[in-house]
PDB file of N, CA and C in Angstrom:
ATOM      1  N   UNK A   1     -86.910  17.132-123.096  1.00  0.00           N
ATOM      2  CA  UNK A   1     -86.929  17.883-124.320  1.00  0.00           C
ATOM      3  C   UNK A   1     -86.303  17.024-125.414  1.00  0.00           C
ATOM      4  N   UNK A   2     -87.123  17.139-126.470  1.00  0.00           N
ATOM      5  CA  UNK A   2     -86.539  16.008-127.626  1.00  0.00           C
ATOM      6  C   UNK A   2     -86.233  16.985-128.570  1.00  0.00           C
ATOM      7  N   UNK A   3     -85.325  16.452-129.726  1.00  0.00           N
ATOM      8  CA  UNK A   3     -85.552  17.379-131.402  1.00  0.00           C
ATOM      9  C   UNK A   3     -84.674  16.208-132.183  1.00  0.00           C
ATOM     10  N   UNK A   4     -85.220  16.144-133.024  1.00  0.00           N
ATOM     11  CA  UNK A   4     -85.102  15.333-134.561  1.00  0.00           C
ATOM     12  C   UNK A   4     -83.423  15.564-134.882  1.00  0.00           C
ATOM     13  N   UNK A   5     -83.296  13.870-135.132  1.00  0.00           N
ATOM     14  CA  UNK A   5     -81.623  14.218-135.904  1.00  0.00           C
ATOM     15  C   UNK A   5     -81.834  14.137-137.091  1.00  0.00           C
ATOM     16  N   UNK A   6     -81.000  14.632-137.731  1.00  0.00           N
ATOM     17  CA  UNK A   6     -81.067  14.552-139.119  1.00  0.00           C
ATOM     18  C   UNK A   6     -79.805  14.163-139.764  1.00  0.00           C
ATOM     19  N   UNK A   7     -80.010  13.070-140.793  1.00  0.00           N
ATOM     20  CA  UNK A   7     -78.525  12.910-141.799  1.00  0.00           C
ATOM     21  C   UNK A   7     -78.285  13.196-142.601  1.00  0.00           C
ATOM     22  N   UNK A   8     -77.353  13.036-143.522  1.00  0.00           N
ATOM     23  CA  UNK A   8     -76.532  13.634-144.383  1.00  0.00           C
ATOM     24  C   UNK A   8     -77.927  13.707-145.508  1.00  0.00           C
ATOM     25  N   UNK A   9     -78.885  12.455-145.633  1.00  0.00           N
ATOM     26  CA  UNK A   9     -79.798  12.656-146.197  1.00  0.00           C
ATOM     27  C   UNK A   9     -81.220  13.096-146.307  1.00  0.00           C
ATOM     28  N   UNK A  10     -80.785  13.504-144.817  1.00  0.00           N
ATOM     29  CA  UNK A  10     -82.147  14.250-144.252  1.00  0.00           C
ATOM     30  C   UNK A  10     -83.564  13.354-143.676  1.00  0.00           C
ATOM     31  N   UNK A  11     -82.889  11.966-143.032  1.00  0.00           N
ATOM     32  CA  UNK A  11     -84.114  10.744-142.842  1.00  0.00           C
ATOM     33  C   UNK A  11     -84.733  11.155-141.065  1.00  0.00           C
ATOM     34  N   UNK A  12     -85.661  11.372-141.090  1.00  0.00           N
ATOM     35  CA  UNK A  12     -86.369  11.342-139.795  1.00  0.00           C
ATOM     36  C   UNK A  12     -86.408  10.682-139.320  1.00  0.00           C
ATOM     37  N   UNK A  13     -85.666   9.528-139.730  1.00  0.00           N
ATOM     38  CA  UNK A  13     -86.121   8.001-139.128  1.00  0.00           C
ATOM     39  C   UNK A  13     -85.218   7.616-138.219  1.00  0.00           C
ATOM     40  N   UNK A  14     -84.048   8.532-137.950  1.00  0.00           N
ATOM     41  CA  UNK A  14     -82.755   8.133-136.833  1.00  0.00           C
ATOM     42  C   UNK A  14     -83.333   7.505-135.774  1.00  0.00           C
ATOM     43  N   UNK A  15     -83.719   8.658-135.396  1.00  0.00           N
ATOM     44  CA  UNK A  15     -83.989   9.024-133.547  1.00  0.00           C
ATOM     45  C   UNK A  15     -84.516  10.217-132.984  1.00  0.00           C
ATOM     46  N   UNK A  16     -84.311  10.149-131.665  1.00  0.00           N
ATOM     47  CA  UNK A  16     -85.036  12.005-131.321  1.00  0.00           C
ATOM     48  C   UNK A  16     -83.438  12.065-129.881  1.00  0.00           C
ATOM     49  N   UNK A  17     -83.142  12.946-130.275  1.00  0.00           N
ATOM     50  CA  UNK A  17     -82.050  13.724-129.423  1.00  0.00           C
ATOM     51  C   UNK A  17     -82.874  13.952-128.271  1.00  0.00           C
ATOM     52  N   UNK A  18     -82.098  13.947-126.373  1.00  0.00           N
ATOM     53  CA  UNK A  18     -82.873  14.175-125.325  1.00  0.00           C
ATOM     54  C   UNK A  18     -81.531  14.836-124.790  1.00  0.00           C
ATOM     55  N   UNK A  19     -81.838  15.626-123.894  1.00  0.00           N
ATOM     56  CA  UNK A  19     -80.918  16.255-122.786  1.00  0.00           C
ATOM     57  C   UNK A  19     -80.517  15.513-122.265  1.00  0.00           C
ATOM     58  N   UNK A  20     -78.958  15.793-121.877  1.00  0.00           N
ATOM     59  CA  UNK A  20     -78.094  14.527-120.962  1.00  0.00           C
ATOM     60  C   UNK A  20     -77.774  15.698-119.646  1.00  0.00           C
ATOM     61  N   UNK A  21     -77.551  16.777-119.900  1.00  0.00           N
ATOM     62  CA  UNK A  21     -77.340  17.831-119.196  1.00  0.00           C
ATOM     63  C   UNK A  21     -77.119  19.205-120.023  1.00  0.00           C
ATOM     64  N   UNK A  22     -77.124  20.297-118.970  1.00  0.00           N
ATOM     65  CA  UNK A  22     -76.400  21.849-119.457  1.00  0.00           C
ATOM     66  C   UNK A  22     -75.610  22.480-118.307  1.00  0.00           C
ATOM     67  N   UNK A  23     -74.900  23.322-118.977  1.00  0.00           N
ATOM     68  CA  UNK A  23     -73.323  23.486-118.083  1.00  0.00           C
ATOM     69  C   UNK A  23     -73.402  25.159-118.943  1.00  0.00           C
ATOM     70  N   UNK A  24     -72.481  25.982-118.194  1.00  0.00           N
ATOM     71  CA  UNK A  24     -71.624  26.891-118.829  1.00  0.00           C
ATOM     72  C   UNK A  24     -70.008  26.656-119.138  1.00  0.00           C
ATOM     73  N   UNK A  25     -69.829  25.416-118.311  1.00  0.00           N
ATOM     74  CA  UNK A  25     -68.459  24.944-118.419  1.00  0.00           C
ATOM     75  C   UNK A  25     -68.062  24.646-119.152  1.00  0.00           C
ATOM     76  N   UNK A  26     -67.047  25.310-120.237  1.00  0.00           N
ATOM     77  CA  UNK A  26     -66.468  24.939-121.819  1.00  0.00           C
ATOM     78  C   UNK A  26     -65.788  23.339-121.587  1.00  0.00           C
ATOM     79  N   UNK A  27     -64.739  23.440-120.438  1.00  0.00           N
ATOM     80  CA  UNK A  27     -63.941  22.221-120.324  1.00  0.00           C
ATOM     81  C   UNK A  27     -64.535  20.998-120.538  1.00  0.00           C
ATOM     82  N   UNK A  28     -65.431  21.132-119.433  1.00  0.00           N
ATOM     83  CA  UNK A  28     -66.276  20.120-118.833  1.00  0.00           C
ATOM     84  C   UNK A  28     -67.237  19.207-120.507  1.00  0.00           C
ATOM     85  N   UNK A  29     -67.826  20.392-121.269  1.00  0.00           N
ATOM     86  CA  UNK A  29     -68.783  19.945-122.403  1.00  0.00           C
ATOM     87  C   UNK A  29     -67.206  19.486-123.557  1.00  0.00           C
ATOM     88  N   UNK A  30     -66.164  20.151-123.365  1.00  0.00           N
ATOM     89  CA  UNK A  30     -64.786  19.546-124.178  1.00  0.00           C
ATOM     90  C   UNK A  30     -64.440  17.900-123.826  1.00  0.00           C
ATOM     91  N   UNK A  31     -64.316  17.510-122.507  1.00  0.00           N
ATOM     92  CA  UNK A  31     -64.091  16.811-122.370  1.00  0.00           C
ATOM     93  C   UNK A  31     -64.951  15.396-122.112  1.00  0.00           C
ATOM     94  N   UNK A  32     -66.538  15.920-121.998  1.00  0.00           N
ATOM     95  CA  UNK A  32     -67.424  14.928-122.235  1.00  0.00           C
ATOM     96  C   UNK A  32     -67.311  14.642-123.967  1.00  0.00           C
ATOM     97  N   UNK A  33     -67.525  15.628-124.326  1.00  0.00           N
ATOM     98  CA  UNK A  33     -67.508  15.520-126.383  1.00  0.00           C
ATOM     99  C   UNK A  33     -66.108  14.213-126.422  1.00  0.00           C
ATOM    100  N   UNK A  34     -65.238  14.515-126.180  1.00  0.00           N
ATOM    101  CA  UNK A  34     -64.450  13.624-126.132  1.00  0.00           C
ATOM    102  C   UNK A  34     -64.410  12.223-126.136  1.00  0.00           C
ATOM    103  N   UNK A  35     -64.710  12.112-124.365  1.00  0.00           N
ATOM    104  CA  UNK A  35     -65.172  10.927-123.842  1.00  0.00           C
ATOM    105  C   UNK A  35     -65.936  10.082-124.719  1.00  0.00           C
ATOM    106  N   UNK A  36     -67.034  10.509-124.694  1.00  0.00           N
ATOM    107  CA  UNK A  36     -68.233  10.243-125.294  1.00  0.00           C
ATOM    108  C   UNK A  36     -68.081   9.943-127.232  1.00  0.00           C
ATOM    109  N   UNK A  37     -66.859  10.692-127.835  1.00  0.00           N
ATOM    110  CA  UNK A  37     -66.928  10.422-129.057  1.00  0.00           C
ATOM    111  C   UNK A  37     -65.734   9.243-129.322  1.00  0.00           C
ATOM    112  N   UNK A  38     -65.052   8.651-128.280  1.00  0.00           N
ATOM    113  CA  UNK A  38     -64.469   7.626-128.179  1.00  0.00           C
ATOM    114  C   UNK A  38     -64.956   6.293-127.620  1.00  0.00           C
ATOM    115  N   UNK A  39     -66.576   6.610-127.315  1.00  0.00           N
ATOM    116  CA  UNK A  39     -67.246   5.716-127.133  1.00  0.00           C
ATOM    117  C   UNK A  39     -68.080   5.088-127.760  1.00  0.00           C
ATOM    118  N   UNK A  40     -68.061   5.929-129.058  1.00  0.00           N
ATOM    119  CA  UNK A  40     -69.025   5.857-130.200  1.00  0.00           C
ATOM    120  C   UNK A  40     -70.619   6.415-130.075  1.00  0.00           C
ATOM    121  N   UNK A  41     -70.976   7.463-128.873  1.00  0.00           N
ATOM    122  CA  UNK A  41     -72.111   7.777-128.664  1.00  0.00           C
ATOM    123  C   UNK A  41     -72.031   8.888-129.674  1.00  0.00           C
ATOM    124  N   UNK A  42     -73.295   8.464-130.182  1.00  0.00           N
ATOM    125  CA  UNK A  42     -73.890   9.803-130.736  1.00  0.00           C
ATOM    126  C   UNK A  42     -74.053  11.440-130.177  1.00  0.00           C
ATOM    127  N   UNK A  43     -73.695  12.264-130.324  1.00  0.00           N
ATOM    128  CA  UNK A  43     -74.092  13.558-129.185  1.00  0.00           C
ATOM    129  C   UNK A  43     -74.307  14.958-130.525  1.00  0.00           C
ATOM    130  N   UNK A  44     -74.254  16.006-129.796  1.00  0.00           N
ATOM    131  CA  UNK A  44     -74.560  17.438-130.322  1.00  0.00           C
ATOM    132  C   UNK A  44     -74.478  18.298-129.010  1.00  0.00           C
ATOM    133  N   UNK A  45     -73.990  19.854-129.267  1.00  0.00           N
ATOM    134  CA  UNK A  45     -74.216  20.561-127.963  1.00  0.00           C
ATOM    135  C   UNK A  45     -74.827  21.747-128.813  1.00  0.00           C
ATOM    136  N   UNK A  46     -76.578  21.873-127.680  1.00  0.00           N
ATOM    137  CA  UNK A  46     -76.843  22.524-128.296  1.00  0.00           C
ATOM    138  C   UNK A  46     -76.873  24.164-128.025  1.00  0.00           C
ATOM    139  N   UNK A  47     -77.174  25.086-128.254  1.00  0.00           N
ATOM    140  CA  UNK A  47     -77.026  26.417-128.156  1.00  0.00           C
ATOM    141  C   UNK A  47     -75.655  26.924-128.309  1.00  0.00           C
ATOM    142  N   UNK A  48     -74.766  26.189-128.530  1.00  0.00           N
ATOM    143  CA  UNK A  48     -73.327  26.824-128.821  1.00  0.00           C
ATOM    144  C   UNK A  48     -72.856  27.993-128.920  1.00  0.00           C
ATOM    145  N   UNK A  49     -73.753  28.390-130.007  1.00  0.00           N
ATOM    146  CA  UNK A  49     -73.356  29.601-130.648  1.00  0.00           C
ATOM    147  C   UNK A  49     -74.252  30.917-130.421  1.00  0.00           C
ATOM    148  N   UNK A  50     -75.060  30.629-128.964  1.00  0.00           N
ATOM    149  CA  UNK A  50     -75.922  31.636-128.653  1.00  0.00           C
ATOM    150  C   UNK A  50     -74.913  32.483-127.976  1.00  0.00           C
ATOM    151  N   UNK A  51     -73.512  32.198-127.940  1.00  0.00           N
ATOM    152  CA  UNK A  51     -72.719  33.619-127.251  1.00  0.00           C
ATOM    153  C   UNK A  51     -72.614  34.983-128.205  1.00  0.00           C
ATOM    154  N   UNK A  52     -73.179  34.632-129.257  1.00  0.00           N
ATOM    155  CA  UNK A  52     -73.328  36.029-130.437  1.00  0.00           C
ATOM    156  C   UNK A  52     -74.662  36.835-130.013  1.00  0.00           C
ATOM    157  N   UNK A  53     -75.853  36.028-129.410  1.00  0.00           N
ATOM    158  CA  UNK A  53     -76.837  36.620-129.135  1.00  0.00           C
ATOM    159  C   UNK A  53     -76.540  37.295-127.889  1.00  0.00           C
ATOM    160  N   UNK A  54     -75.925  36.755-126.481  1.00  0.00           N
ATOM    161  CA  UNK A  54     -75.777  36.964-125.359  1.00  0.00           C
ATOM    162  C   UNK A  54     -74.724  38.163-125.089  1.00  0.00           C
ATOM    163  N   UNK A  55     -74.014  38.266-126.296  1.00  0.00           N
ATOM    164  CA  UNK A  55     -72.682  39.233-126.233  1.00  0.00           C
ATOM    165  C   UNK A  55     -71.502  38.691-125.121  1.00  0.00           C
ATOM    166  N   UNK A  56     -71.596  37.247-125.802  1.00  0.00           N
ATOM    167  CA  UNK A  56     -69.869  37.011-125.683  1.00  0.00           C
ATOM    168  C   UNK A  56     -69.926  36.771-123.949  1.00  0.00           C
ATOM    169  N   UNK A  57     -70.961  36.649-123.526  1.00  0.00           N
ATOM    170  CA  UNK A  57     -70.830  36.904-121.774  1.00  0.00           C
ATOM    171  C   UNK A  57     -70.653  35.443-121.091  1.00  0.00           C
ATOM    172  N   UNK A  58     -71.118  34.729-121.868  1.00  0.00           N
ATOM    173  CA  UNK A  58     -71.456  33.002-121.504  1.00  0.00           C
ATOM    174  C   UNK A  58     -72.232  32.573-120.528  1.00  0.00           C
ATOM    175  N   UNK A  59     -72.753  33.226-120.223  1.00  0.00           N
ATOM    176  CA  UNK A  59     -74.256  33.177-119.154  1.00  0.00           C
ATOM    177  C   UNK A  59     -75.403  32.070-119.570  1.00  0.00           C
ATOM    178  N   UNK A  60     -75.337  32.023-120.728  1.00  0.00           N
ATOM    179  CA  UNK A  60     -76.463  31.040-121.142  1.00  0.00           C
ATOM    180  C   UNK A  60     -75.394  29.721-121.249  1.00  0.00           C
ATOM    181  N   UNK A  61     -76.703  28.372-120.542  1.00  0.00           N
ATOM    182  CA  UNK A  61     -76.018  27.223-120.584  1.00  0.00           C
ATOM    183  C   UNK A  61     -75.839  26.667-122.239  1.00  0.00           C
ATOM    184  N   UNK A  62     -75.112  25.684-122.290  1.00  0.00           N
ATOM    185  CA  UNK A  62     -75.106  24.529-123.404  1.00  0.00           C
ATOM    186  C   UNK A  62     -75.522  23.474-122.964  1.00  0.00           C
ATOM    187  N   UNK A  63     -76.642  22.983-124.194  1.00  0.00           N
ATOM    188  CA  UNK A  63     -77.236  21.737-123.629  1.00  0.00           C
ATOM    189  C   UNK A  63     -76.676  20.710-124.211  1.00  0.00           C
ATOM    190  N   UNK A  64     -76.258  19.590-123.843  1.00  0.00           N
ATOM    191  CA  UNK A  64     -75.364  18.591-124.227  1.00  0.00           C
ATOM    192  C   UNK A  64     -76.245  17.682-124.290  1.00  0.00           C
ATOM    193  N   UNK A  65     -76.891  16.972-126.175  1.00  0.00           N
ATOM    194  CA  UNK A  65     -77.799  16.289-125.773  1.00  0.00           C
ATOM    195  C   UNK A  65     -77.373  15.257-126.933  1.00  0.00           C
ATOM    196  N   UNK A  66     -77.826  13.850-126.653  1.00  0.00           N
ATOM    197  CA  UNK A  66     -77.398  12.433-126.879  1.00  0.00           C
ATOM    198  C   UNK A  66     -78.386  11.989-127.673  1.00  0.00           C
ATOM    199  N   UNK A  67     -78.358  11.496-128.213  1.00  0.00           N
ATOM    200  CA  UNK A  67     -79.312   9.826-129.376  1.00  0.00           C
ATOM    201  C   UNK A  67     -80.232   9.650-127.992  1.00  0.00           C
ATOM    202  N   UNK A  68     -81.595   9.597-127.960  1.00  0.00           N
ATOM    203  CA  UNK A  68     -82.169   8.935-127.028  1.00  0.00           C
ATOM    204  C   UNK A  68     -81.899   7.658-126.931  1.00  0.00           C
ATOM    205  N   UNK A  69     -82.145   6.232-127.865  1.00  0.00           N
ATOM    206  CA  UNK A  69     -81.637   5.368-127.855  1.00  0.00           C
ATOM    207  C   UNK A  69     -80.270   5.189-126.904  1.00  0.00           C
ATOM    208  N   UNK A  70     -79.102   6.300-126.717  1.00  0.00           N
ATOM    209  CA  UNK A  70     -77.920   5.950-126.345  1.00  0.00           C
ATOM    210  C   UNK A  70     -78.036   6.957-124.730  1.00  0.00           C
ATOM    211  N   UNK A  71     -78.921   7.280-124.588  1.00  0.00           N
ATOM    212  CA  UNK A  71     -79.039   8.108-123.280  1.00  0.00           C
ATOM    213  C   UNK A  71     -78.609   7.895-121.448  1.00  0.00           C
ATOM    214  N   UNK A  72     -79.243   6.386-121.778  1.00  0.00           N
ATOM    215  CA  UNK A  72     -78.897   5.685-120.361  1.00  0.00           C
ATOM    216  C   UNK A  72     -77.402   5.234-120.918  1.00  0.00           C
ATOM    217  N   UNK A  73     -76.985   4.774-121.908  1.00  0.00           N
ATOM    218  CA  UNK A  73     -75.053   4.604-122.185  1.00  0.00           C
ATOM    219  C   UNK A  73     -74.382   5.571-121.329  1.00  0.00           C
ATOM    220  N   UNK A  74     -75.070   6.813-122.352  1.00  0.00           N
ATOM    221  CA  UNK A  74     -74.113   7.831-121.935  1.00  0.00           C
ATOM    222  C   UNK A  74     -73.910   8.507-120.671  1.00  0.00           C
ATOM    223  N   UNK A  75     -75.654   8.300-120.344  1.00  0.00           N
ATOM    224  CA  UNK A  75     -75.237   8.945-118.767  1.00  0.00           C
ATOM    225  C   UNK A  75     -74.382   7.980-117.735  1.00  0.00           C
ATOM    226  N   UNK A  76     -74.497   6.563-117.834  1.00  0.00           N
ATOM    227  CA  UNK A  76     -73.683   6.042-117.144  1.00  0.00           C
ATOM    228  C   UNK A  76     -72.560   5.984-117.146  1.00  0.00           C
ATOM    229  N   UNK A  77     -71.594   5.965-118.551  1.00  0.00           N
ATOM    230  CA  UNK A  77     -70.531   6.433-118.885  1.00  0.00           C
ATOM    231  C   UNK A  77     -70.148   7.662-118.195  1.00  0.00           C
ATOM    232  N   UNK A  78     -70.697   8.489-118.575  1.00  0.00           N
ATOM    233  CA  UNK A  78     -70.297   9.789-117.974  1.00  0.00           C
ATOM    234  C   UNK A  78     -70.138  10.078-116.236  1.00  0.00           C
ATOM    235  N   UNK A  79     -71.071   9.269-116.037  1.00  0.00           N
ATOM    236  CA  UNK A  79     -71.454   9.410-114.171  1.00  0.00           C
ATOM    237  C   UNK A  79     -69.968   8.227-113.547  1.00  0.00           C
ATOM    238  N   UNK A  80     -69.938   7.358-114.773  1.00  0.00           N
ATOM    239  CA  UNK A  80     -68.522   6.058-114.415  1.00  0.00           C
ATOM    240  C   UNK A  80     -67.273   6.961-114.591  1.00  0.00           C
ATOM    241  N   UNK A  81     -67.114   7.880-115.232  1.00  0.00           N
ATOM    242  CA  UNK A  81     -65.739   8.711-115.805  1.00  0.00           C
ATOM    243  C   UNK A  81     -65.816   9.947-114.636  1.00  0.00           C
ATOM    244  N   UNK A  82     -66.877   9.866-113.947  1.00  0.00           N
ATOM    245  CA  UNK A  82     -66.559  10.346-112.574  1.00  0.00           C
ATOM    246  C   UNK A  82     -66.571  12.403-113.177  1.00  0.00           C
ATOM    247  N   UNK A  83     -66.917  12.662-114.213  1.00  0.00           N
ATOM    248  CA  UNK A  83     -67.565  13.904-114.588  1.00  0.00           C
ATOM    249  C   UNK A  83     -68.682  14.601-113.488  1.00  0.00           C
ATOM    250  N   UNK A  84     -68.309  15.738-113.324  1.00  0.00           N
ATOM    251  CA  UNK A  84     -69.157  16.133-112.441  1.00  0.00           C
ATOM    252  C   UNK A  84     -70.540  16.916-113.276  1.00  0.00           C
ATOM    253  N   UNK A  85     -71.543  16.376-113.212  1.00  0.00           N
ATOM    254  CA  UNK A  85     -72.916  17.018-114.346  1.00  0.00           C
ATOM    255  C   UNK A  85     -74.192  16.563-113.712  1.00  0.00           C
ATOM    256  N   UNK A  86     -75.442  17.911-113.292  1.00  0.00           N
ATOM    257  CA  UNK A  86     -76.286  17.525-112.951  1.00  0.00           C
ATOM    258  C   UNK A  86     -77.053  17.135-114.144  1.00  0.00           C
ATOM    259  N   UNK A  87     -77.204  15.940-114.423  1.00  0.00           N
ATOM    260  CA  UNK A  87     -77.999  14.975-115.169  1.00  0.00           C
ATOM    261  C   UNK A  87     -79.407  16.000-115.629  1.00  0.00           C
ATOM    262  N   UNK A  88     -79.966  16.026-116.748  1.00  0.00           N
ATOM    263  CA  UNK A  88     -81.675  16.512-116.949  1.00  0.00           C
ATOM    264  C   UNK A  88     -82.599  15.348-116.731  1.00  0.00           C
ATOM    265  N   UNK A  89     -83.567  15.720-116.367  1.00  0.00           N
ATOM    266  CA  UNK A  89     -84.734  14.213-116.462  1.00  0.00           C
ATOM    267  C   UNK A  89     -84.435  13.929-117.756  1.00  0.00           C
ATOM    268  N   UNK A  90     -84.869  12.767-118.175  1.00  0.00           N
ATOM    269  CA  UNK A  90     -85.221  12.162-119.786  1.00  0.00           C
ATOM    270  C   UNK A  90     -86.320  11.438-119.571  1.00  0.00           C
TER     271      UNK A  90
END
């Protein structure tokens, strides 16, 4: 699954965002965001804020998805930092 990044100026020309994984685990997507933003990877998590639709239950995953360009980085990073995450195809 891909979707368009967009910058401050709105250029299509970045990249296309891909799934690195999805979790319900707050920690787990806290402490990859982390990892990962001290590594200089690009990321986003997406559906965040679908706990307003779901009523607060957290049943629906978050998809934690990366710069395609930076995809194989990150998953190896992440799989090296010994994070436990079943990976999505890309």
């Amino acid at each position: 699954m891909e979707a368009p990044i967009f910058s401050a100026a709105c250029s299509l020309n970045r990249g296309r965002m891909v799934e690195l994984f999805r979790t319900n685990d707050l920690v787990l997507i806290s402490a990859v965001e982390a990892f990962l933003t001290s590594a200089g990877v690009r990321f986003t998590v997406a559906d965040a804020h679908m706990s307003a639709m779901e009523g607060s239950l957290g049943f629906l995953p978050r998809r934690f998805m990366v710069e395609g360009s930076q995809a194989a980085r990150a998953r190896e990073l992440v799989r090296g930092a010994g994070f436990d995450c079943d990976f999505s195809d890309v």
